[in-house]
PDB file of N, CA and C in Angstrom:
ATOM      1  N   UNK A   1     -81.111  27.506  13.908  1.00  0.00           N
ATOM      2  CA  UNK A   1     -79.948  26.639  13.769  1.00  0.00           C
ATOM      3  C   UNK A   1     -79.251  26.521  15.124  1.00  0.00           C
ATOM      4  N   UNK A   2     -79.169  25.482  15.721  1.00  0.00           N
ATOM      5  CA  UNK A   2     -78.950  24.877  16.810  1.00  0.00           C
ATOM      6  C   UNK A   2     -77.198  24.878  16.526  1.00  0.00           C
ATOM      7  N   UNK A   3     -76.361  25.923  17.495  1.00  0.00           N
ATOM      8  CA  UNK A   3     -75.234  25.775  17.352  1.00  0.00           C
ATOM      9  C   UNK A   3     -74.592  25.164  19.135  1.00  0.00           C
ATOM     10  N   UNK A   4     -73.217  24.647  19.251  1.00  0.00           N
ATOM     11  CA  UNK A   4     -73.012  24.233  20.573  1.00  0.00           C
ATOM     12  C   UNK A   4     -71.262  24.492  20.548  1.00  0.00           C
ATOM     13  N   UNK A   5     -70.675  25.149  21.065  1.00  0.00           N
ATOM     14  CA  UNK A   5     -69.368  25.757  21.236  1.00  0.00           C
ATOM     15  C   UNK A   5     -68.819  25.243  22.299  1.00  0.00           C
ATOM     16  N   UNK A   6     -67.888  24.363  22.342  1.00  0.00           N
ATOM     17  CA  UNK A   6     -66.797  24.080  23.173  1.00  0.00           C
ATOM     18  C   UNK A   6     -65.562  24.801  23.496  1.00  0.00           C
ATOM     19  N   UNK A   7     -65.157  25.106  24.836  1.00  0.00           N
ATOM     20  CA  UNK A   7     -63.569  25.644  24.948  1.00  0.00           C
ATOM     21  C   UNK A   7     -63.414  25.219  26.239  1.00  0.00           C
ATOM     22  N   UNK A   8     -61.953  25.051  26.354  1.00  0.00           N
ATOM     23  CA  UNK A   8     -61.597  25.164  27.856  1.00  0.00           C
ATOM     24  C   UNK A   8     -60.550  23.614  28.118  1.00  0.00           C
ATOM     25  N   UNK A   9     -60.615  23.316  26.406  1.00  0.00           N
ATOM     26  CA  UNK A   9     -59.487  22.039  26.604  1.00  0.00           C
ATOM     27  C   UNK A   9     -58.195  22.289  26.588  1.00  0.00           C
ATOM     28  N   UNK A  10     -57.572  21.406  26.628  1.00  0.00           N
ATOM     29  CA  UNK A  10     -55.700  21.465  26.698  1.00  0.00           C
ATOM     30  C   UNK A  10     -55.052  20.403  27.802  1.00  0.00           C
ATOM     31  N   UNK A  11     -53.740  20.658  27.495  1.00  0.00           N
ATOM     32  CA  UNK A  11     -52.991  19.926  28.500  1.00  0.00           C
ATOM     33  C   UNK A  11     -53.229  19.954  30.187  1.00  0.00           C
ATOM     34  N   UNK A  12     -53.725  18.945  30.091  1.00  0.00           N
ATOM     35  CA  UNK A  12     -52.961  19.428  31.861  1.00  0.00           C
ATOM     36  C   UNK A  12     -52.301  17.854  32.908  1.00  0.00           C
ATOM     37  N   UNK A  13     -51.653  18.667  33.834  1.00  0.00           N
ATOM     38  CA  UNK A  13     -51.222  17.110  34.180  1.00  0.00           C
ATOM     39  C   UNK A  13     -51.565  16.064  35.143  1.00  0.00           C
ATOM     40  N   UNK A  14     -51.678  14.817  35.218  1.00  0.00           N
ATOM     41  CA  UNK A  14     -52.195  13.872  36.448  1.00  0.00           C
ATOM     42  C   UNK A  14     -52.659  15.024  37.711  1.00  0.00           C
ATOM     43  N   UNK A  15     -54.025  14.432  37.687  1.00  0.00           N
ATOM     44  CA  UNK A  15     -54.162  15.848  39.431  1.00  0.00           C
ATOM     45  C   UNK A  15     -54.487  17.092  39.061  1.00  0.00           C
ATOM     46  N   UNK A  16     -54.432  17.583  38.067  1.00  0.00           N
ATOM     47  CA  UNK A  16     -54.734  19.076  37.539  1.00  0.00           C
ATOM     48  C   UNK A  16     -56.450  18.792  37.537  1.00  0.00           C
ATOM     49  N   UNK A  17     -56.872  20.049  36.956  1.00  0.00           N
ATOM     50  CA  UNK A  17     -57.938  20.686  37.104  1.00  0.00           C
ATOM     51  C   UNK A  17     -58.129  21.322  35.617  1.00  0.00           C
ATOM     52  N   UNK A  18     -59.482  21.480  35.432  1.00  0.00           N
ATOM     53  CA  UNK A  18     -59.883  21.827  33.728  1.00  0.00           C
ATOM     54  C   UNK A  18     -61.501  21.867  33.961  1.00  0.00           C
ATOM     55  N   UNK A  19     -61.786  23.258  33.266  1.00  0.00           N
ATOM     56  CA  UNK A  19     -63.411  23.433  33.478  1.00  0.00           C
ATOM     57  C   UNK A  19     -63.587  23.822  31.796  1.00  0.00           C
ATOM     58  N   UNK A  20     -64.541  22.942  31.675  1.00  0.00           N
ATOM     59  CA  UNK A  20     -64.732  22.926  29.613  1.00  0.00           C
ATOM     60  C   UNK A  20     -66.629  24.036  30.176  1.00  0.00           C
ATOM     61  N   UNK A  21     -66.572  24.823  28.717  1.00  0.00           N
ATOM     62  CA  UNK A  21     -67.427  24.968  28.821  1.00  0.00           C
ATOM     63  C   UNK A  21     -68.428  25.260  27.192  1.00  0.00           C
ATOM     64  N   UNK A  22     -69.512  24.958  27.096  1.00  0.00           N
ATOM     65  CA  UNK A  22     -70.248  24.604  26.218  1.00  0.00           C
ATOM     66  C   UNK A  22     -71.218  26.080  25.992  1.00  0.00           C
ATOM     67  N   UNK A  23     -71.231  26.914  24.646  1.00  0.00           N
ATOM     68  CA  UNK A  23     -72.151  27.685  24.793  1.00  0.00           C
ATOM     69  C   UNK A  23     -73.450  27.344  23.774  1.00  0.00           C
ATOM     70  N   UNK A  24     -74.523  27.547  24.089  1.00  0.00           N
ATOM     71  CA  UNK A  24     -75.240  26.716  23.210  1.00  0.00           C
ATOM     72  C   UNK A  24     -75.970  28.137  22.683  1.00  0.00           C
ATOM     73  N   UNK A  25     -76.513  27.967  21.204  1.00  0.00           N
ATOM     74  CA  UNK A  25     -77.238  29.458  20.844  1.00  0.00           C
ATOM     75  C   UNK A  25     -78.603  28.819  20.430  1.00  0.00           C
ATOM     76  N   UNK A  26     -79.502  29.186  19.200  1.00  0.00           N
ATOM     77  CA  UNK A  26     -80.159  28.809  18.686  1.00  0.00           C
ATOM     78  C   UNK A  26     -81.000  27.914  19.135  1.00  0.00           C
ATOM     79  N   UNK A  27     -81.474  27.676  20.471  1.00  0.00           N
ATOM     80  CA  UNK A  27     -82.392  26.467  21.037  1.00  0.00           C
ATOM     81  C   UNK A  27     -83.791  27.549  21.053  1.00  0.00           C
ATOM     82  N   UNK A  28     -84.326  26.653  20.576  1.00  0.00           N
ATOM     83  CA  UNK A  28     -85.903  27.439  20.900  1.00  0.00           C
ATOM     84  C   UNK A  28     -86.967  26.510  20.608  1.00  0.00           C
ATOM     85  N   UNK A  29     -86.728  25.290  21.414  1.00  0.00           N
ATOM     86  CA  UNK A  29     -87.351  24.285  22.029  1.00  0.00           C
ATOM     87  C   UNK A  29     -87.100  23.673  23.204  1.00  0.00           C
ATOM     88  N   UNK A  30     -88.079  22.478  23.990  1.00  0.00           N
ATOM     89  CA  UNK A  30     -88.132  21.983  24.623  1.00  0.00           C
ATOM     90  C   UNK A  30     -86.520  21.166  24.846  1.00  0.00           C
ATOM     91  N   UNK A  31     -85.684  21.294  25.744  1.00  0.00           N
ATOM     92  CA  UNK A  31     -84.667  20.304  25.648  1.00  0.00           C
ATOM     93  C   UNK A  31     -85.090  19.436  26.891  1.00  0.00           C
ATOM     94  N   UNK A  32     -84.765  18.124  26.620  1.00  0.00           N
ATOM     95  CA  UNK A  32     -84.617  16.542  27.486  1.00  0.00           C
ATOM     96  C   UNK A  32     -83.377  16.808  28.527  1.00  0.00           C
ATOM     97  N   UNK A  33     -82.460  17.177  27.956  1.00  0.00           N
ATOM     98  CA  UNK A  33     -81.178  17.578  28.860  1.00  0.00           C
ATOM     99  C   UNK A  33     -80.086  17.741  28.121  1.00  0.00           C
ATOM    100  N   UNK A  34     -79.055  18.247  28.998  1.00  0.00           N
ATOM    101  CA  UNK A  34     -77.670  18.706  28.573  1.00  0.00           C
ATOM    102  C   UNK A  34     -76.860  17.655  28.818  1.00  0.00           C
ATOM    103  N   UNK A  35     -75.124  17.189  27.905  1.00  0.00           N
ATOM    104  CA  UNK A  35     -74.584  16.165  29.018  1.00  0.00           C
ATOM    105  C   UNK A  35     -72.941  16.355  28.015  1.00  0.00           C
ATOM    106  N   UNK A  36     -72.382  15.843  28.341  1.00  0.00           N
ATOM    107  CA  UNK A  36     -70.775  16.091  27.743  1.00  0.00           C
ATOM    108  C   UNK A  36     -70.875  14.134  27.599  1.00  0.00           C
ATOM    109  N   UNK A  37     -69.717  14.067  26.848  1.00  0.00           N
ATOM    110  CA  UNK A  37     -69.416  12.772  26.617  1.00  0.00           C
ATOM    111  C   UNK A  37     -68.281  13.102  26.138  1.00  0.00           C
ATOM    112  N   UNK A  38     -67.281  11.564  25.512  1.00  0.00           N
ATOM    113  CA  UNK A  38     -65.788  12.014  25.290  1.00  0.00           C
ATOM    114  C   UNK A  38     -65.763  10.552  24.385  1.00  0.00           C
ATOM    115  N   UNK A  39     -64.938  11.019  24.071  1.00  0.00           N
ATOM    116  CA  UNK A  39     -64.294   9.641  23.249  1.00  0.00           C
ATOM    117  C   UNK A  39     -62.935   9.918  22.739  1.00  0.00           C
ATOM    118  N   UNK A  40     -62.276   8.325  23.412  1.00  0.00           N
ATOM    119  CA  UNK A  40     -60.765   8.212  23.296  1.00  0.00           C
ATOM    120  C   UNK A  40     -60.178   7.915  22.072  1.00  0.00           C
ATOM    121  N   UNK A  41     -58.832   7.737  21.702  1.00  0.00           N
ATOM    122  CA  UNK A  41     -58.653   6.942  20.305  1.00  0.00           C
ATOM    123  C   UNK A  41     -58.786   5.676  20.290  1.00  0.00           C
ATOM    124  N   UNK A  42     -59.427   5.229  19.497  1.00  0.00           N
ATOM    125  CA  UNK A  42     -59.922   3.657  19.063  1.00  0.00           C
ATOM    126  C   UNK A  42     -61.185   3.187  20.139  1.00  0.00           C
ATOM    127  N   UNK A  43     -61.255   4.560  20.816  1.00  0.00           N
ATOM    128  CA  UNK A  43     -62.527   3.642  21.782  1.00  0.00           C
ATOM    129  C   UNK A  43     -63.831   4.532  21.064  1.00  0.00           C
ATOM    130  N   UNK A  44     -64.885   3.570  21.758  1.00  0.00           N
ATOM    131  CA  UNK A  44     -66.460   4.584  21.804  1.00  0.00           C
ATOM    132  C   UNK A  44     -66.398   5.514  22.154  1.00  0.00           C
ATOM    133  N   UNK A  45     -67.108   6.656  21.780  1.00  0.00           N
ATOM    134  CA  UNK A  45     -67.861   7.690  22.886  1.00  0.00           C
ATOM    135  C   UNK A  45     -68.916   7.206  23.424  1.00  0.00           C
ATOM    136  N   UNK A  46     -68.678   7.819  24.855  1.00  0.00           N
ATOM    137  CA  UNK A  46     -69.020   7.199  25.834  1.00  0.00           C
ATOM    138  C   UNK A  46     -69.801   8.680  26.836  1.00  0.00           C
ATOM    139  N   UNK A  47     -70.669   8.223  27.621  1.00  0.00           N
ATOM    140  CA  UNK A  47     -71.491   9.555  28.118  1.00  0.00           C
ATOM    141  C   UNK A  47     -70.612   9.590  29.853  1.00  0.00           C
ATOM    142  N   UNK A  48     -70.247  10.885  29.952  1.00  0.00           N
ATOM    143  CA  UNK A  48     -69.685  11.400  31.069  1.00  0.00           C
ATOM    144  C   UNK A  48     -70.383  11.779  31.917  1.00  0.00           C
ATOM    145  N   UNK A  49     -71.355  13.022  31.752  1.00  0.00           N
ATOM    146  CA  UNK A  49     -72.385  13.588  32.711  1.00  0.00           C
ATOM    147  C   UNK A  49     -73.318  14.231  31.687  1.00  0.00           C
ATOM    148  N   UNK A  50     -74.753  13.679  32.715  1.00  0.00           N
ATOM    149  CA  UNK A  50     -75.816  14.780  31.729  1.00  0.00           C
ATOM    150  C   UNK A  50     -76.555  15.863  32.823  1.00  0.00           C
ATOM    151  N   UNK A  51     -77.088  16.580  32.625  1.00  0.00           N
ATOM    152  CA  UNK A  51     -77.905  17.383  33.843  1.00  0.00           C
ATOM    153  C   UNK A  51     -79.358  17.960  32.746  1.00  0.00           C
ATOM    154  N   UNK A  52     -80.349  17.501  33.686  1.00  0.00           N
ATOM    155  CA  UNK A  52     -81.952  18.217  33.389  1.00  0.00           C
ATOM    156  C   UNK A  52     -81.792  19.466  33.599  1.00  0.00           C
ATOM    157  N   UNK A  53     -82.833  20.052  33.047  1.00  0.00           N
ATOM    158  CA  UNK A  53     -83.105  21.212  33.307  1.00  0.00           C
ATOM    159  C   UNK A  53     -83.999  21.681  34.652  1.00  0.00           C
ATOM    160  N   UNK A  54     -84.092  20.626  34.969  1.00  0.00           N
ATOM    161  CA  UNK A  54     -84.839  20.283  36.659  1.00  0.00           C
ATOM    162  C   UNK A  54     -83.620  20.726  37.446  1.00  0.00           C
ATOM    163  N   UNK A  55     -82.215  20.185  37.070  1.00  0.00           N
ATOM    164  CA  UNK A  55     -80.895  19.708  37.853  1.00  0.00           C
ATOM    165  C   UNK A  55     -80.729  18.590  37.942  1.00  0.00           C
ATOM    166  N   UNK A  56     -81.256  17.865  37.461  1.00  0.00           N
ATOM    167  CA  UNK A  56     -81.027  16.557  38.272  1.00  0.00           C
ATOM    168  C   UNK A  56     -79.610  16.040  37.224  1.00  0.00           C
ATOM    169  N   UNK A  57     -78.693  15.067  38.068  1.00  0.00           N
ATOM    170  CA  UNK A  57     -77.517  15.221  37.333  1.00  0.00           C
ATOM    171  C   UNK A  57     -77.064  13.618  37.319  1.00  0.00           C
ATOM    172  N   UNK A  58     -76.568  13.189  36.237  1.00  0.00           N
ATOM    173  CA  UNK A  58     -75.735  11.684  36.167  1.00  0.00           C
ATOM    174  C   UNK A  58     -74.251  11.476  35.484  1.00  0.00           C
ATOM    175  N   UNK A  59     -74.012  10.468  36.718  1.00  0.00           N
ATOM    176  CA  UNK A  59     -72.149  10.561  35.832  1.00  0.00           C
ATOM    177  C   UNK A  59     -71.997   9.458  35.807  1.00  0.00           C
ATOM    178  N   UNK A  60     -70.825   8.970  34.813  1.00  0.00           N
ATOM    179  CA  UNK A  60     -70.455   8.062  34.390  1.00  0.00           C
ATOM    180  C   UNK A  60     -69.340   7.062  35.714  1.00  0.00           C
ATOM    181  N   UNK A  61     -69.572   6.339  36.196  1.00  0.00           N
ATOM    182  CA  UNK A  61     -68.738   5.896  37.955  1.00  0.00           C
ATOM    183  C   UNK A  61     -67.594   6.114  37.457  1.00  0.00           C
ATOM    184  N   UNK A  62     -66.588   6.545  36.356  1.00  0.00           N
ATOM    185  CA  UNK A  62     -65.734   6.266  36.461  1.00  0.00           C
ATOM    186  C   UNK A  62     -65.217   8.198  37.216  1.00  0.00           C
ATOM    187  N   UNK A  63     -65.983   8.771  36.918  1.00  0.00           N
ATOM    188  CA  UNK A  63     -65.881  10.387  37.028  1.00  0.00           C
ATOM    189  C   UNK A  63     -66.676  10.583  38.247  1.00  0.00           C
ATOM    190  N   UNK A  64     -67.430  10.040  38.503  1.00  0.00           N
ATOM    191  CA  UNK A  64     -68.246  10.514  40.209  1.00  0.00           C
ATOM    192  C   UNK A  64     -67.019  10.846  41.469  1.00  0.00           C
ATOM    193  N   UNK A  65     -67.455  12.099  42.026  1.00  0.00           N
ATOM    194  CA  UNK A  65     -66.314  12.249  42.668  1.00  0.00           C
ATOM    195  C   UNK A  65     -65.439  13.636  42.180  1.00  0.00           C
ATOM    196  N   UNK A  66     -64.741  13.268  41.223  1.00  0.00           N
ATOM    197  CA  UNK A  66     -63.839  13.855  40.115  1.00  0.00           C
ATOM    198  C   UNK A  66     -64.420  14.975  39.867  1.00  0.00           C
ATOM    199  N   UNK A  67     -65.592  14.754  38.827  1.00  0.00           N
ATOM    200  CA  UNK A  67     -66.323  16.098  37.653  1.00  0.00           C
ATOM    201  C   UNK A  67     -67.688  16.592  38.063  1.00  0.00           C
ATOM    202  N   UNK A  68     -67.825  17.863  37.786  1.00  0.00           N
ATOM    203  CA  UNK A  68     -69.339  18.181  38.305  1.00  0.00           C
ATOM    204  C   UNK A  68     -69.603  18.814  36.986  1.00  0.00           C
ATOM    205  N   UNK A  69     -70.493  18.615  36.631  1.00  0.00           N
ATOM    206  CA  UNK A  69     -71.421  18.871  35.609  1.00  0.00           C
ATOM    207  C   UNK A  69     -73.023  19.814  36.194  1.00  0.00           C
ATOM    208  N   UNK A  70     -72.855  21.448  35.282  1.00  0.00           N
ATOM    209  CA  UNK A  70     -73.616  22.117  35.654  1.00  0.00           C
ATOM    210  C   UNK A  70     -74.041  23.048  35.110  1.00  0.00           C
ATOM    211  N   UNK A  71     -74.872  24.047  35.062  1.00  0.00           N
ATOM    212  CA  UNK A  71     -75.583  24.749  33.516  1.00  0.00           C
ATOM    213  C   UNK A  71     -76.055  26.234  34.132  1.00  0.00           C
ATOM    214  N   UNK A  72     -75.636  26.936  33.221  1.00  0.00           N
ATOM    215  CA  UNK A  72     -75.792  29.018  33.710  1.00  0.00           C
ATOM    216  C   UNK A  72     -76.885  29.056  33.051  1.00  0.00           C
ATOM    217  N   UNK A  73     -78.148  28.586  33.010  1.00  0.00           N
ATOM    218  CA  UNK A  73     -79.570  28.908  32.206  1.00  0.00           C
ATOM    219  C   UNK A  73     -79.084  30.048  31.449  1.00  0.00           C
ATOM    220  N   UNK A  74     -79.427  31.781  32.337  1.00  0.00           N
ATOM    221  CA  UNK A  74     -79.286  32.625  31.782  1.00  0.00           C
ATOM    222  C   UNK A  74     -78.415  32.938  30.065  1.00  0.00           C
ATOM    223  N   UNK A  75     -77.524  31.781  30.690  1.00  0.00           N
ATOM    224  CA  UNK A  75     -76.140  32.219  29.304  1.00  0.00           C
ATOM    225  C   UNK A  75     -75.833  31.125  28.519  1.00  0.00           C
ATOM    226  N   UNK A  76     -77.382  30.118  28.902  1.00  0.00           N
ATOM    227  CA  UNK A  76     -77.094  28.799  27.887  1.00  0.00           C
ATOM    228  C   UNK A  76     -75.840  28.492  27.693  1.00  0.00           C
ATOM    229  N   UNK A  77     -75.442  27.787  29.181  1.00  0.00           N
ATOM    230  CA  UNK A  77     -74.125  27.596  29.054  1.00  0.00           C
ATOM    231  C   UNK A  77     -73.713  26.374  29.616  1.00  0.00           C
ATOM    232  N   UNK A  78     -73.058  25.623  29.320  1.00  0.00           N
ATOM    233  CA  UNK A  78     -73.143  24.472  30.109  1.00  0.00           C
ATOM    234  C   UNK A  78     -71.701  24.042  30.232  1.00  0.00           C
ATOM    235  N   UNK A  79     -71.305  23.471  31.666  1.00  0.00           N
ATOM    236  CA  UNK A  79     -70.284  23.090  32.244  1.00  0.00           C
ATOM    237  C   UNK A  79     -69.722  22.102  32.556  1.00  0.00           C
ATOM    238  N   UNK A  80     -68.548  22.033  32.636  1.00  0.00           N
ATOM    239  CA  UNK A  80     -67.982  20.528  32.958  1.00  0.00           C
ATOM    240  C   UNK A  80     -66.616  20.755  33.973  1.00  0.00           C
ATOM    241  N   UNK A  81     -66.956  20.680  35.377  1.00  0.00           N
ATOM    242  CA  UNK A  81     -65.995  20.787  36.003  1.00  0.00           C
ATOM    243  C   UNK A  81     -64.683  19.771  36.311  1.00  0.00           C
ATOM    244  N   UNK A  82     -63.802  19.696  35.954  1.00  0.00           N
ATOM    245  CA  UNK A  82     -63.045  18.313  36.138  1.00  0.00           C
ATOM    246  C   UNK A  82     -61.534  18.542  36.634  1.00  0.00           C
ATOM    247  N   UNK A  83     -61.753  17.763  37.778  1.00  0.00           N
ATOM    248  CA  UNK A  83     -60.572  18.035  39.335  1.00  0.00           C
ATOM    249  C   UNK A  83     -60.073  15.995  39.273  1.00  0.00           C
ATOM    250  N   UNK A  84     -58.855  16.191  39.879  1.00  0.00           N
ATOM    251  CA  UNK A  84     -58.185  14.978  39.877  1.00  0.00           C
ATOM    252  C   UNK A  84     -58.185  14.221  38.593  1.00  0.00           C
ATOM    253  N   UNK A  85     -57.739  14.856  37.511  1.00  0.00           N
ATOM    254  CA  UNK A  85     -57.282  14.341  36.127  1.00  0.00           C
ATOM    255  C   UNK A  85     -56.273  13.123  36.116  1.00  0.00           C
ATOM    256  N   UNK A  86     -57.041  12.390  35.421  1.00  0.00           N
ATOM    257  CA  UNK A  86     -56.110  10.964  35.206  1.00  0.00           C
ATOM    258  C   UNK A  86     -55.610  10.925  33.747  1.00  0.00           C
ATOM    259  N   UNK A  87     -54.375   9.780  33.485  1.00  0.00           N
ATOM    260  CA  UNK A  87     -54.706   9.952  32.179  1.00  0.00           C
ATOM    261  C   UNK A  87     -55.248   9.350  31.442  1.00  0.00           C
ATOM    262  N   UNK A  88     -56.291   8.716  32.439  1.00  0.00           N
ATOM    263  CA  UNK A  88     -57.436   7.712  31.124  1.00  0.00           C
ATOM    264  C   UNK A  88     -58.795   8.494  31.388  1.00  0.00           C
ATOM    265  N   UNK A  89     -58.610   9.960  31.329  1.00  0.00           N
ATOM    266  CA  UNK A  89     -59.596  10.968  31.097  1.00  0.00           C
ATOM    267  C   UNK A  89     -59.329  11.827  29.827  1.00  0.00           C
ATOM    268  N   UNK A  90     -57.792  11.091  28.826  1.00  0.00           N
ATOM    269  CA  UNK A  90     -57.563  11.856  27.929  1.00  0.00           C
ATOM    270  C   UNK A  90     -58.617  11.504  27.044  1.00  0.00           C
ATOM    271  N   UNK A  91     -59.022  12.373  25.937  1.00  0.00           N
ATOM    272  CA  UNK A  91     -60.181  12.458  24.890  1.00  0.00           C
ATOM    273  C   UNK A  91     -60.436  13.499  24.554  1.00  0.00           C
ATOM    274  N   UNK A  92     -61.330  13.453  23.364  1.00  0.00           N
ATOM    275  CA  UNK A  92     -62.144  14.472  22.730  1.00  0.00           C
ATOM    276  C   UNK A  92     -63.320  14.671  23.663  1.00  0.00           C
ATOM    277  N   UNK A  93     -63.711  15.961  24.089  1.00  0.00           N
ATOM    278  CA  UNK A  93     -65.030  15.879  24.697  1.00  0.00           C
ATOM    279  C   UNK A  93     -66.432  16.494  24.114  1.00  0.00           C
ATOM    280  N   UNK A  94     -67.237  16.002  24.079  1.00  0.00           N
ATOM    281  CA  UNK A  94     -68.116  16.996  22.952  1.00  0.00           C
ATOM    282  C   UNK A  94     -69.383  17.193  24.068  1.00  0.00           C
ATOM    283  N   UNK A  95     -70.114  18.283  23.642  1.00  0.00           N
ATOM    284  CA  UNK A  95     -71.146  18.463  24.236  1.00  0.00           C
ATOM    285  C   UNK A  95     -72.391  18.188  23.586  1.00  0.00           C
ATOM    286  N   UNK A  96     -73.272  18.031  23.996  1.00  0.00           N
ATOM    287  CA  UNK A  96     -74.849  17.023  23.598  1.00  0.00           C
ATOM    288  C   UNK A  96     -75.904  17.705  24.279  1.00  0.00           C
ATOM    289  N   UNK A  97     -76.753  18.179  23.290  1.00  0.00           N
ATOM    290  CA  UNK A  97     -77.819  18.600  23.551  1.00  0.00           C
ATOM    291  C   UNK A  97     -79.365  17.353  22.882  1.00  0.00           C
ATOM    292  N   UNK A  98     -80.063  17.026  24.026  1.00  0.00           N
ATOM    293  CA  UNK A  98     -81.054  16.324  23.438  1.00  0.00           C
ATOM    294  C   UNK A  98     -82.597  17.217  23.297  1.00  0.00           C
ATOM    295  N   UNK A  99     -82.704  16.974  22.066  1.00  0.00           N
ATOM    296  CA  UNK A  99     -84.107  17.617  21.575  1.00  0.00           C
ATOM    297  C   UNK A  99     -85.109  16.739  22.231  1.00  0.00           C
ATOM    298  N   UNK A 100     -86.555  17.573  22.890  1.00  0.00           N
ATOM    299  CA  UNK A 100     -87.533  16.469  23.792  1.00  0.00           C
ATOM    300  C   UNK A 100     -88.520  15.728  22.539  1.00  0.00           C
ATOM    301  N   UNK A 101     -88.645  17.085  21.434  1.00  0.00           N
ATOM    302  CA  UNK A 101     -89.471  16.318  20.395  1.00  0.00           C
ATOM    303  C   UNK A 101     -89.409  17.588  19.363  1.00  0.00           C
ATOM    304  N   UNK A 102     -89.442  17.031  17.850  1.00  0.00           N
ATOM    305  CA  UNK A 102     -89.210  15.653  18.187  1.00  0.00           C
ATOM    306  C   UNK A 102     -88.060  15.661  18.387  1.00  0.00           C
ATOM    307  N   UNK A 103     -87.629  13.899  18.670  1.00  0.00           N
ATOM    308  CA  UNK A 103     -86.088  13.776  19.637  1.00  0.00           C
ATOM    309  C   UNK A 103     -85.177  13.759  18.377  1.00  0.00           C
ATOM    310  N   UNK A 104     -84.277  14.668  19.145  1.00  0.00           N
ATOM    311  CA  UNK A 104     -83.002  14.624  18.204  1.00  0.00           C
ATOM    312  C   UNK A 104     -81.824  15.201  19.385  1.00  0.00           C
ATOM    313  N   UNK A 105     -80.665  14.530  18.730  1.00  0.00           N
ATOM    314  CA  UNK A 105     -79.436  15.146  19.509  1.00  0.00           C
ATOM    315  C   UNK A 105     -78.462  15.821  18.352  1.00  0.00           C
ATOM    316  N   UNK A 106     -78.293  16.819  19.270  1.00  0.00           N
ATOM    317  CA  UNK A 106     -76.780  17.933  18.707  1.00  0.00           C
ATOM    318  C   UNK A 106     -75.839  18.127  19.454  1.00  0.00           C
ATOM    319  N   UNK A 107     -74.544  17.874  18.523  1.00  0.00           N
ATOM    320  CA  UNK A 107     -73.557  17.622  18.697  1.00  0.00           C
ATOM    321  C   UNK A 107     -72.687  19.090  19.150  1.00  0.00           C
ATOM    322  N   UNK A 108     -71.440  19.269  19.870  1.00  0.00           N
ATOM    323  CA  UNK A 108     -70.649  20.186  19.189  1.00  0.00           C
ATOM    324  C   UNK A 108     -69.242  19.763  18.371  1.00  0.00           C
ATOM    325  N   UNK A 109     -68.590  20.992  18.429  1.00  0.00           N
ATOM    326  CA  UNK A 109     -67.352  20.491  17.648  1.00  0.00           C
ATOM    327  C   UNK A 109     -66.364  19.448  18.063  1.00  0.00           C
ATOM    328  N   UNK A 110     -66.074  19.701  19.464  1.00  0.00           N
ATOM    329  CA  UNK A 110     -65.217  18.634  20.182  1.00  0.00           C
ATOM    330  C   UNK A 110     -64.394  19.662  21.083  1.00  0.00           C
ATOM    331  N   UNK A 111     -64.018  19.202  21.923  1.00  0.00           N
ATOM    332  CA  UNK A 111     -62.259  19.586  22.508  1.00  0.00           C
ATOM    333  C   UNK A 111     -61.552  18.759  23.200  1.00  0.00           C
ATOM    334  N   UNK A 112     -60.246  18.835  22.725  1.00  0.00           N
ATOM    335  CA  UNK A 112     -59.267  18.067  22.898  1.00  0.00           C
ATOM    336  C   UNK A 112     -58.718  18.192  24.645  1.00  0.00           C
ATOM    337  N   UNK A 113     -58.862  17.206  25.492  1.00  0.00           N
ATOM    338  CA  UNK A 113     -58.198  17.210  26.989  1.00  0.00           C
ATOM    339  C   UNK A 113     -57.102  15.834  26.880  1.00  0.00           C
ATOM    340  N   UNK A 114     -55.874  16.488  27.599  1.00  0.00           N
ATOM    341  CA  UNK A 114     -54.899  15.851  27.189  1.00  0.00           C
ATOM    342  C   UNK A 114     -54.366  15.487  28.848  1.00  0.00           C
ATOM    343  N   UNK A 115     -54.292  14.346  29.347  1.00  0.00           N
ATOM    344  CA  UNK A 115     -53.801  14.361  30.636  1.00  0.00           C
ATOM    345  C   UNK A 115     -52.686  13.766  30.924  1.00  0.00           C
ATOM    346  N   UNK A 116     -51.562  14.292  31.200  1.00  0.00           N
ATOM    347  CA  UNK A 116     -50.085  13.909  30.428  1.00  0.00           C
ATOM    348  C   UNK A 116     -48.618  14.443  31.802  1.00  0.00           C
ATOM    349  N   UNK A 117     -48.182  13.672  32.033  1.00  0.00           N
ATOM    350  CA  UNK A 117     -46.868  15.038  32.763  1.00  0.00           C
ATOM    351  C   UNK A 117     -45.643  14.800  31.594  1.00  0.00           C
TER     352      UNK A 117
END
């Protein structure tokens, strides 16, 4: 059973700093990659950053710059670094794990980032 644990949300204000992090248990397959995504109220979720297990890493232009997205193998852990907070970075952020095969994606619970003074 493929579980995925979020923490590390909350307030913070214009310009602040916030590192979410994702613990993932139960994988004991091939994964495609890791990636966070978010979704606002009344909007889509929308994909933020994903990273291979190669490294290789993609962000969404509106966050390039801003967020680094990055993964502790050892502790199946996956990261989301995020510096110069705006507040149209407020959202739910969830973390996403893609299965290589067969393909499937898992979700986690969410966490709430609030970017506010």
């Amino acid at each position: 059973q493929v579980q995925l644990v979020e923490s590390g949300g909350g307030l913070v204000q214009p310009g602040g700093s916030l590192r979410l992090s994702c613990a993932a248990s139960g994988v004991t397959f091939s994964v495609n990659a890791m990636g966070w995504y978010r979704q606002a109220p009344g909007k889509e979720r929308e994909l933020v950053a994903t990273i291979t297990p190669g490294g290789n890493t993609n962000y969404v232009d509106s966050v390039k710059g801003r967020f680094t997205i990055s993964r502790e193998s050892a502790r199946d852990t996956l990261y989301l670094q995020m510096s110069s907070l705006k507040p149209e970075d407020t959202a739910v952020y969830y973390c996403n794990l893609e299965r290589t095969w067969p393909k499937a994606n898992f979700w986690g619970q969410g966490t709430q980032v609030t970017v506010s003074s």
